[in-house]
PDB file of N, CA and C in Angstrom:
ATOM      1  N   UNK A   1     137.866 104.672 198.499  1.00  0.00           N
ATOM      2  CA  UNK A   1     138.971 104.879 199.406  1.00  0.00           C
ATOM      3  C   UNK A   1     138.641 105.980 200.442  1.00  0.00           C
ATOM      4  N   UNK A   2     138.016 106.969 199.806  1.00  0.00           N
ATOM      5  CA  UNK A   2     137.774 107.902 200.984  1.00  0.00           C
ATOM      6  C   UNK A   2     136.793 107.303 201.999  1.00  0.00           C
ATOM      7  N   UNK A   3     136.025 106.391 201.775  1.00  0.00           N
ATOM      8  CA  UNK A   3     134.898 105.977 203.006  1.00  0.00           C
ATOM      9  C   UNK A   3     135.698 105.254 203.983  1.00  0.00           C
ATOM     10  N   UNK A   4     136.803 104.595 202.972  1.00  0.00           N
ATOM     11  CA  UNK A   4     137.689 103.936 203.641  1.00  0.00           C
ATOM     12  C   UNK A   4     138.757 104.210 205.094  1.00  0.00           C
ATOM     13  N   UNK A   5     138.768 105.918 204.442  1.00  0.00           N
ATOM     14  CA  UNK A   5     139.562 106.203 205.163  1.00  0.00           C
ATOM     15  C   UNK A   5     139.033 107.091 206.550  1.00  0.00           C
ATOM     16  N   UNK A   6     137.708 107.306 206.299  1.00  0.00           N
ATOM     17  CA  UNK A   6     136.528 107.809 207.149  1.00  0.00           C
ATOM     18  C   UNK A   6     136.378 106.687 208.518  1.00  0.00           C
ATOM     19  N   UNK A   7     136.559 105.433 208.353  1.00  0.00           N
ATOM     20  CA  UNK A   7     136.146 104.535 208.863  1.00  0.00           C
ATOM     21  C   UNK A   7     137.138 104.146 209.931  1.00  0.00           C
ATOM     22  N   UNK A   8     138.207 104.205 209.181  1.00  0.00           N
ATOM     23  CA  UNK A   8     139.627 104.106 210.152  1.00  0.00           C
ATOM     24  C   UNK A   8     139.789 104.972 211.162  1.00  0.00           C
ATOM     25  N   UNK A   9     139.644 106.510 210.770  1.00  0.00           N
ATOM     26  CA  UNK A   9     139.486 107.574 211.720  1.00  0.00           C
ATOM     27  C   UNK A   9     138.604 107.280 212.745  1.00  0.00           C
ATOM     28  N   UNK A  10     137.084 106.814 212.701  1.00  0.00           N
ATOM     29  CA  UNK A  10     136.134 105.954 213.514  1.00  0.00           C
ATOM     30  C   UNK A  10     136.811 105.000 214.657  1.00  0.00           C
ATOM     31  N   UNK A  11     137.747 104.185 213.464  1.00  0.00           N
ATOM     32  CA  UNK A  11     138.357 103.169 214.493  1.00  0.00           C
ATOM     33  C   UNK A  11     139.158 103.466 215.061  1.00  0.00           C
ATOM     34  N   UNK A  12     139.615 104.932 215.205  1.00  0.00           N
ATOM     35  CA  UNK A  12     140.700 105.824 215.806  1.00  0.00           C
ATOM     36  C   UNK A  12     140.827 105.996 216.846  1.00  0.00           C
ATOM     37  N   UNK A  13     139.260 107.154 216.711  1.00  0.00           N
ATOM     38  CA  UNK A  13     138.443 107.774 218.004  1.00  0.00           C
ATOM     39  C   UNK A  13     138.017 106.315 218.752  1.00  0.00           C
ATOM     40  N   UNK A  14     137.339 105.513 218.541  1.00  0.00           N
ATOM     41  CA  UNK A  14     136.330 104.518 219.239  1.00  0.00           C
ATOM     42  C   UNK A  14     138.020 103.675 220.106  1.00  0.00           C
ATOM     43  N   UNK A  15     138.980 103.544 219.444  1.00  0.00           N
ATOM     44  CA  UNK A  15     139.819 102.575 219.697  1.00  0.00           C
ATOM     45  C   UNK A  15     140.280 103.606 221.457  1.00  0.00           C
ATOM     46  N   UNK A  16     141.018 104.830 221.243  1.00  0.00           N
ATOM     47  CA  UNK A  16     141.252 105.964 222.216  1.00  0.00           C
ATOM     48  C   UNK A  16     140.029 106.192 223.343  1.00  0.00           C
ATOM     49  N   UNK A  17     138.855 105.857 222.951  1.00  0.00           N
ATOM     50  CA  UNK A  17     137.658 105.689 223.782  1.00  0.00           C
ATOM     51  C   UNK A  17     137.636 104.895 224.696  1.00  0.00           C
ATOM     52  N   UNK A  18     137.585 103.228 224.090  1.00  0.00           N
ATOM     53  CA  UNK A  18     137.829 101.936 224.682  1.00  0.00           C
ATOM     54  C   UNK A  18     139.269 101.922 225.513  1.00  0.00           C
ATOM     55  N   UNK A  19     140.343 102.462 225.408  1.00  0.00           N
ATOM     56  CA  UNK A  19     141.423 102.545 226.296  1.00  0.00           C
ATOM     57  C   UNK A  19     141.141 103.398 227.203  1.00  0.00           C
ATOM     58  N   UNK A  20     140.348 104.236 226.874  1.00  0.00           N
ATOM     59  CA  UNK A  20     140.183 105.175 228.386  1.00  0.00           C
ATOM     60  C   UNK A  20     139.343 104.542 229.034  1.00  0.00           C
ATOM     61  N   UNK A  21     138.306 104.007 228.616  1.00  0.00           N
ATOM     62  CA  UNK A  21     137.333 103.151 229.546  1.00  0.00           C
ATOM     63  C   UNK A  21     137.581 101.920 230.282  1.00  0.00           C
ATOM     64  N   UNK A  22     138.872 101.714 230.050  1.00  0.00           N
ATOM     65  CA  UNK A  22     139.000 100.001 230.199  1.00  0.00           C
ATOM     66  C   UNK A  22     138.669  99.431 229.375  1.00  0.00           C
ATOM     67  N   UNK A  23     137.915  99.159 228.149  1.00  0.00           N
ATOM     68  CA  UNK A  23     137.041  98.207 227.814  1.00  0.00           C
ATOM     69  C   UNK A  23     138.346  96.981 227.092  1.00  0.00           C
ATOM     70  N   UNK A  24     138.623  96.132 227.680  1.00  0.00           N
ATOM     71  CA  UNK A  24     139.917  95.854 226.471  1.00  0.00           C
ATOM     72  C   UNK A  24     139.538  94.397 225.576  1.00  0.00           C
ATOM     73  N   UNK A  25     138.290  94.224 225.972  1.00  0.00           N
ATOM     74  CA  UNK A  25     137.866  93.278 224.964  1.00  0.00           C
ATOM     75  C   UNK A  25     137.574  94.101 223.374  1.00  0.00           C
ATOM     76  N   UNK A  26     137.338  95.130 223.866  1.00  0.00           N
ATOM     77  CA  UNK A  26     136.775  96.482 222.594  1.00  0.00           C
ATOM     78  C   UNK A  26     138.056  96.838 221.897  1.00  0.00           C
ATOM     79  N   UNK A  27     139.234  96.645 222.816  1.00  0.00           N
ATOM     80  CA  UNK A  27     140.156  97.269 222.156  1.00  0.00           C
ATOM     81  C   UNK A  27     141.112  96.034 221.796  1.00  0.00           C
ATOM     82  N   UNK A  28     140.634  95.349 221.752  1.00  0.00           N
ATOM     83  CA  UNK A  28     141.537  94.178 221.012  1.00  0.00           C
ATOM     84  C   UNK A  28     140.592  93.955 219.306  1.00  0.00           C
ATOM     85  N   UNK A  29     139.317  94.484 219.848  1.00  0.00           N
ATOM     86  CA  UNK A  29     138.184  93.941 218.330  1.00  0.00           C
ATOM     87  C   UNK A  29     138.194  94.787 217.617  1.00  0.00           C
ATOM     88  N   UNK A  30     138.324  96.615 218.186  1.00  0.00           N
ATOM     89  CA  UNK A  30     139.177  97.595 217.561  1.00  0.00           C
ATOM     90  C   UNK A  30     140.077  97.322 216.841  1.00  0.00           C
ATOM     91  N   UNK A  31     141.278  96.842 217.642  1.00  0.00           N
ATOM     92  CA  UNK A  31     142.604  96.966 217.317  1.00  0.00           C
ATOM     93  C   UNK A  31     142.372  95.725 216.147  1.00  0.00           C
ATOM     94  N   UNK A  32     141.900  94.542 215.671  1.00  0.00           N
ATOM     95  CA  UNK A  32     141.692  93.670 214.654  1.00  0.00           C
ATOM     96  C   UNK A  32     140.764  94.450 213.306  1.00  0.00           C
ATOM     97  N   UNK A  33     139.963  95.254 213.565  1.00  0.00           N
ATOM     98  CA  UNK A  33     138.763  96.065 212.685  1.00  0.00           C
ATOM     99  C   UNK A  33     140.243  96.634 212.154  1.00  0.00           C
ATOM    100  N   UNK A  34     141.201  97.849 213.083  1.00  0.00           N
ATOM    101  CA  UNK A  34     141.877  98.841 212.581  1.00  0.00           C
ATOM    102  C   UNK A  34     143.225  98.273 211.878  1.00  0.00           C
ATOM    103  N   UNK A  35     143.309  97.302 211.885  1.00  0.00           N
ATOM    104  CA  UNK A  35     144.415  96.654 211.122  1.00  0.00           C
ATOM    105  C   UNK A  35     144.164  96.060 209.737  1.00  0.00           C
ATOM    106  N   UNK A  36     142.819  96.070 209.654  1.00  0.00           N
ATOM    107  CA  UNK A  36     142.564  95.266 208.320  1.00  0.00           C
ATOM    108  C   UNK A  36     141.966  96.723 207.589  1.00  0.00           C
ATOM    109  N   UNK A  37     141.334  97.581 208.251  1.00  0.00           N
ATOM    110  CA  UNK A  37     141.420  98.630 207.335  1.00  0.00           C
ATOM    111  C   UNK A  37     142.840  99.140 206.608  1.00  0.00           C
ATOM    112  N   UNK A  38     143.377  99.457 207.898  1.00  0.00           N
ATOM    113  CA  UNK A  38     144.747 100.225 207.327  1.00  0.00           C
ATOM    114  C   UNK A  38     145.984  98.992 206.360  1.00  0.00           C
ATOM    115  N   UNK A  39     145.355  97.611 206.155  1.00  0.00           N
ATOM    116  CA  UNK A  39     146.187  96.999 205.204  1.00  0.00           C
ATOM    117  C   UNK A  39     145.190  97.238 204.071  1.00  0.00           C
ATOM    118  N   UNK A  40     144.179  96.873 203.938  1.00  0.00           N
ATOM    119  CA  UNK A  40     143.053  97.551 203.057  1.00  0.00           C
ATOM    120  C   UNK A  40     143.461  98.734 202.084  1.00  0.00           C
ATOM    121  N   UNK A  41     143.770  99.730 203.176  1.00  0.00           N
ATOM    122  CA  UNK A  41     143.912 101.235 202.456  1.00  0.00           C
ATOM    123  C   UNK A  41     145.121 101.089 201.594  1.00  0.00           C
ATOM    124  N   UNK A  42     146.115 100.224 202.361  1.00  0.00           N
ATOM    125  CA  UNK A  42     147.282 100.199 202.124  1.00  0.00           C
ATOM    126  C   UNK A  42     147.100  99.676 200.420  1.00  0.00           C
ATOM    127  N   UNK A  43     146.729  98.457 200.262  1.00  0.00           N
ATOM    128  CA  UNK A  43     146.503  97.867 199.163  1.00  0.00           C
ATOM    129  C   UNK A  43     145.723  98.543 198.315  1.00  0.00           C
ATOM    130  N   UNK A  44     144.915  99.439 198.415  1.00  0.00           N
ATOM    131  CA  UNK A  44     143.974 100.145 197.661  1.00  0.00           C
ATOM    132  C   UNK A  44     144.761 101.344 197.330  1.00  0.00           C
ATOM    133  N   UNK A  45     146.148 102.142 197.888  1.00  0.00           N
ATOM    134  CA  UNK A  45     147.060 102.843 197.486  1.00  0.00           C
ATOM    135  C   UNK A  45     147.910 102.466 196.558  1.00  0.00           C
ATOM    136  N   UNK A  46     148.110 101.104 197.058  1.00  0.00           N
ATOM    137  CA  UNK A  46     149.151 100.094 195.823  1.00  0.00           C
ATOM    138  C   UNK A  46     148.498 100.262 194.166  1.00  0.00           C
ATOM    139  N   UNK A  47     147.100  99.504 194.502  1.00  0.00           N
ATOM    140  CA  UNK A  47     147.070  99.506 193.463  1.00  0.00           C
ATOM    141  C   UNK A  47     146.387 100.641 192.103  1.00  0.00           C
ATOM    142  N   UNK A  48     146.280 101.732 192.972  1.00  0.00           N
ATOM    143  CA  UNK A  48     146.224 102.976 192.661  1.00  0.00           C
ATOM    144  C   UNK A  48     147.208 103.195 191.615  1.00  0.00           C
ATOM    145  N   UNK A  49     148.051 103.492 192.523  1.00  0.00           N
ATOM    146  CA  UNK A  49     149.355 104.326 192.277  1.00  0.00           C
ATOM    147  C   UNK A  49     150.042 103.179 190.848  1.00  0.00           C
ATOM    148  N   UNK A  50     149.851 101.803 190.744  1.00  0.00           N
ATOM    149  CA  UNK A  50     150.459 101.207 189.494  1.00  0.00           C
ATOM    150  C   UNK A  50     149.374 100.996 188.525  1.00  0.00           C
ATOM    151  N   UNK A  51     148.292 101.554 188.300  1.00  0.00           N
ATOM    152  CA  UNK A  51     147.263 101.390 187.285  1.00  0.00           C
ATOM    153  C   UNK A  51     147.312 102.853 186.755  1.00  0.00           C
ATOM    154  N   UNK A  52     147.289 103.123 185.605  1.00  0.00           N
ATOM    155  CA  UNK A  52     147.759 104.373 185.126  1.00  0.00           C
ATOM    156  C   UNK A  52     146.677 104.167 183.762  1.00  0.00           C
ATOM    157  N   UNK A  53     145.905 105.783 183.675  1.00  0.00           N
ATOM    158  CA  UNK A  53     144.907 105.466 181.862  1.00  0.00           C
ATOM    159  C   UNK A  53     145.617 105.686 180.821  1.00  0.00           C
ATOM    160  N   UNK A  54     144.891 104.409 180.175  1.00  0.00           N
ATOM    161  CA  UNK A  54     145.519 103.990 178.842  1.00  0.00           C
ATOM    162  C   UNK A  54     144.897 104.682 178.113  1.00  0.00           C
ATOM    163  N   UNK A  55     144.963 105.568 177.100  1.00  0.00           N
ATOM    164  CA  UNK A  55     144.005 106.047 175.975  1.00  0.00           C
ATOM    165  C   UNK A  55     144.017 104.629 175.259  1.00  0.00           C
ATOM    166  N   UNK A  56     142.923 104.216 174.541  1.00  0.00           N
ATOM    167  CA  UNK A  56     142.627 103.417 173.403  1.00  0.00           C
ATOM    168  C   UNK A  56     142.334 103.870 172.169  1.00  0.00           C
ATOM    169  N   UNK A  57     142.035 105.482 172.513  1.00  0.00           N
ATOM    170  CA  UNK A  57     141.849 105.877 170.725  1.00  0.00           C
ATOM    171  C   UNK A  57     140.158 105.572 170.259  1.00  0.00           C
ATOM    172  N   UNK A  58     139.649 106.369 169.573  1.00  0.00           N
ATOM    173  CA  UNK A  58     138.449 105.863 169.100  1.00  0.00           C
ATOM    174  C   UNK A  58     138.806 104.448 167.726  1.00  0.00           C
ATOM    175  N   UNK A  59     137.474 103.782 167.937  1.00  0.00           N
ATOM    176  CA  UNK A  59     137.651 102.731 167.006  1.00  0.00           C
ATOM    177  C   UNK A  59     137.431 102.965 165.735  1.00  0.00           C
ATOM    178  N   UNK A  60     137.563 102.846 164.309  1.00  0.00           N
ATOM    179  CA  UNK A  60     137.353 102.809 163.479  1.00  0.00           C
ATOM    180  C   UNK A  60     136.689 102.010 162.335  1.00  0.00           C
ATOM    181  N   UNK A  61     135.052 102.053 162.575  1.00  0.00           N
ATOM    182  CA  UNK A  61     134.078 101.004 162.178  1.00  0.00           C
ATOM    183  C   UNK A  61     134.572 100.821 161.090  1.00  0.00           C
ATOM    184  N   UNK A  62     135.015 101.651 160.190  1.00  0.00           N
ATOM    185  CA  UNK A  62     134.758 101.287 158.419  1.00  0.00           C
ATOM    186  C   UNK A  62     135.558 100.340 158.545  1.00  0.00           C
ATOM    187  N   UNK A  63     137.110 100.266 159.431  1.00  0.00           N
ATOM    188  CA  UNK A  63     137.767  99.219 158.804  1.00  0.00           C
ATOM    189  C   UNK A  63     137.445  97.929 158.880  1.00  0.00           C
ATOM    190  N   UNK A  64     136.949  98.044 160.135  1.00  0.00           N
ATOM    191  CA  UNK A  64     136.222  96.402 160.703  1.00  0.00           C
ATOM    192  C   UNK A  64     135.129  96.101 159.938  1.00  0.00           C
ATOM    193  N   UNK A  65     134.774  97.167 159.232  1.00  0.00           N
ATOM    194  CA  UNK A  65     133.459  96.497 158.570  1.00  0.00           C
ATOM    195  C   UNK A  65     133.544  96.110 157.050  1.00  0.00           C
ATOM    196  N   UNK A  66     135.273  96.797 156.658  1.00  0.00           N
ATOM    197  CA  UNK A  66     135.799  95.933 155.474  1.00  0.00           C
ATOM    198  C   UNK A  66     135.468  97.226 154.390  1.00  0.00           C
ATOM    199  N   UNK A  67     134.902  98.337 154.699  1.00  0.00           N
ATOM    200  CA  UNK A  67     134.818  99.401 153.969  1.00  0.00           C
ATOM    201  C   UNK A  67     135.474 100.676 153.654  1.00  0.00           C
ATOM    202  N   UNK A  68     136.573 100.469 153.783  1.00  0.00           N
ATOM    203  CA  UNK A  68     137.487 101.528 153.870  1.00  0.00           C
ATOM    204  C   UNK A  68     138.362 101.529 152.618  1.00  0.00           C
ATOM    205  N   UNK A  69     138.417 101.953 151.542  1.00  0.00           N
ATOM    206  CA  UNK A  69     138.948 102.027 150.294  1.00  0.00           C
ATOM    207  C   UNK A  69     140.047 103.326 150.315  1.00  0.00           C
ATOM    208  N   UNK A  70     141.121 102.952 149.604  1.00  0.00           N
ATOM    209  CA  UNK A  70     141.907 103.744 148.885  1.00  0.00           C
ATOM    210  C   UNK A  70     141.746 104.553 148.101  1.00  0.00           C
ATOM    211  N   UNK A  71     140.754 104.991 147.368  1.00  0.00           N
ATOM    212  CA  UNK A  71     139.837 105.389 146.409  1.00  0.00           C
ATOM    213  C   UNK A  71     139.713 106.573 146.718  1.00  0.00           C
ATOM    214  N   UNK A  72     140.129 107.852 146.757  1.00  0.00           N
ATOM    215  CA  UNK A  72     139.443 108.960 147.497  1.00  0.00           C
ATOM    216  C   UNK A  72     137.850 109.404 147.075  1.00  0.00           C
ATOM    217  N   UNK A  73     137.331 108.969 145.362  1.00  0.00           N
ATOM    218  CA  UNK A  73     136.334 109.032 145.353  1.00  0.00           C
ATOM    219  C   UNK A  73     135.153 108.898 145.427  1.00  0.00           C
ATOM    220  N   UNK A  74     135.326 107.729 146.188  1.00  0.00           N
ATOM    221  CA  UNK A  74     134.588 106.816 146.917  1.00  0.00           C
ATOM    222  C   UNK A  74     133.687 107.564 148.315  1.00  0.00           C
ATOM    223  N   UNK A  75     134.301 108.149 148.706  1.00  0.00           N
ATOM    224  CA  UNK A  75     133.425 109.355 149.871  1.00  0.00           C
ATOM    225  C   UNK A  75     134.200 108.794 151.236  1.00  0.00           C
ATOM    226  N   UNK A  76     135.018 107.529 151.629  1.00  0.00           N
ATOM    227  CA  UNK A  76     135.246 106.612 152.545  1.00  0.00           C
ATOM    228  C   UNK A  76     136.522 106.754 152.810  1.00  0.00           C
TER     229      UNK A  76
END
């Protein structure tokens, strides 16, 4: 996201460039580049912000491996 958002700034400056120059074929291919970033970012905020870490807990081989007894004298 941050390169992301490096890039837009690019298409910022370059877009403010191309309007001062005239260029308005530049600033229409700008203005298409800077719209799909900033829905981009947009979506890459979305799905930020609703993905949240899950702890899972460490796993516990013995049980999966069927060795885990009630037994305390067992060592397990």
């Amino acid at each position: 996201m941050p390169r992301l958002e490096e890039i837009r700034a690019n298409l910022v400056d370059r877009f403010q460039k191309a309007k001062e120059q005239g260029w308005l074929g530049e600033v229409a291919a700008i203005q298409a580049s800077l719209a799909a970033a900033e829905h981009q970012l947009t979506a890459m905020r979305d799905v930020s912000a609703r993905h949240t870490t899950v702890h899972l807990g460490m796993p516990d081989f013995r049980t999966s491996a069927g060795r885990l007894t009630s037994d305390p004298a067992s060592g397990y």
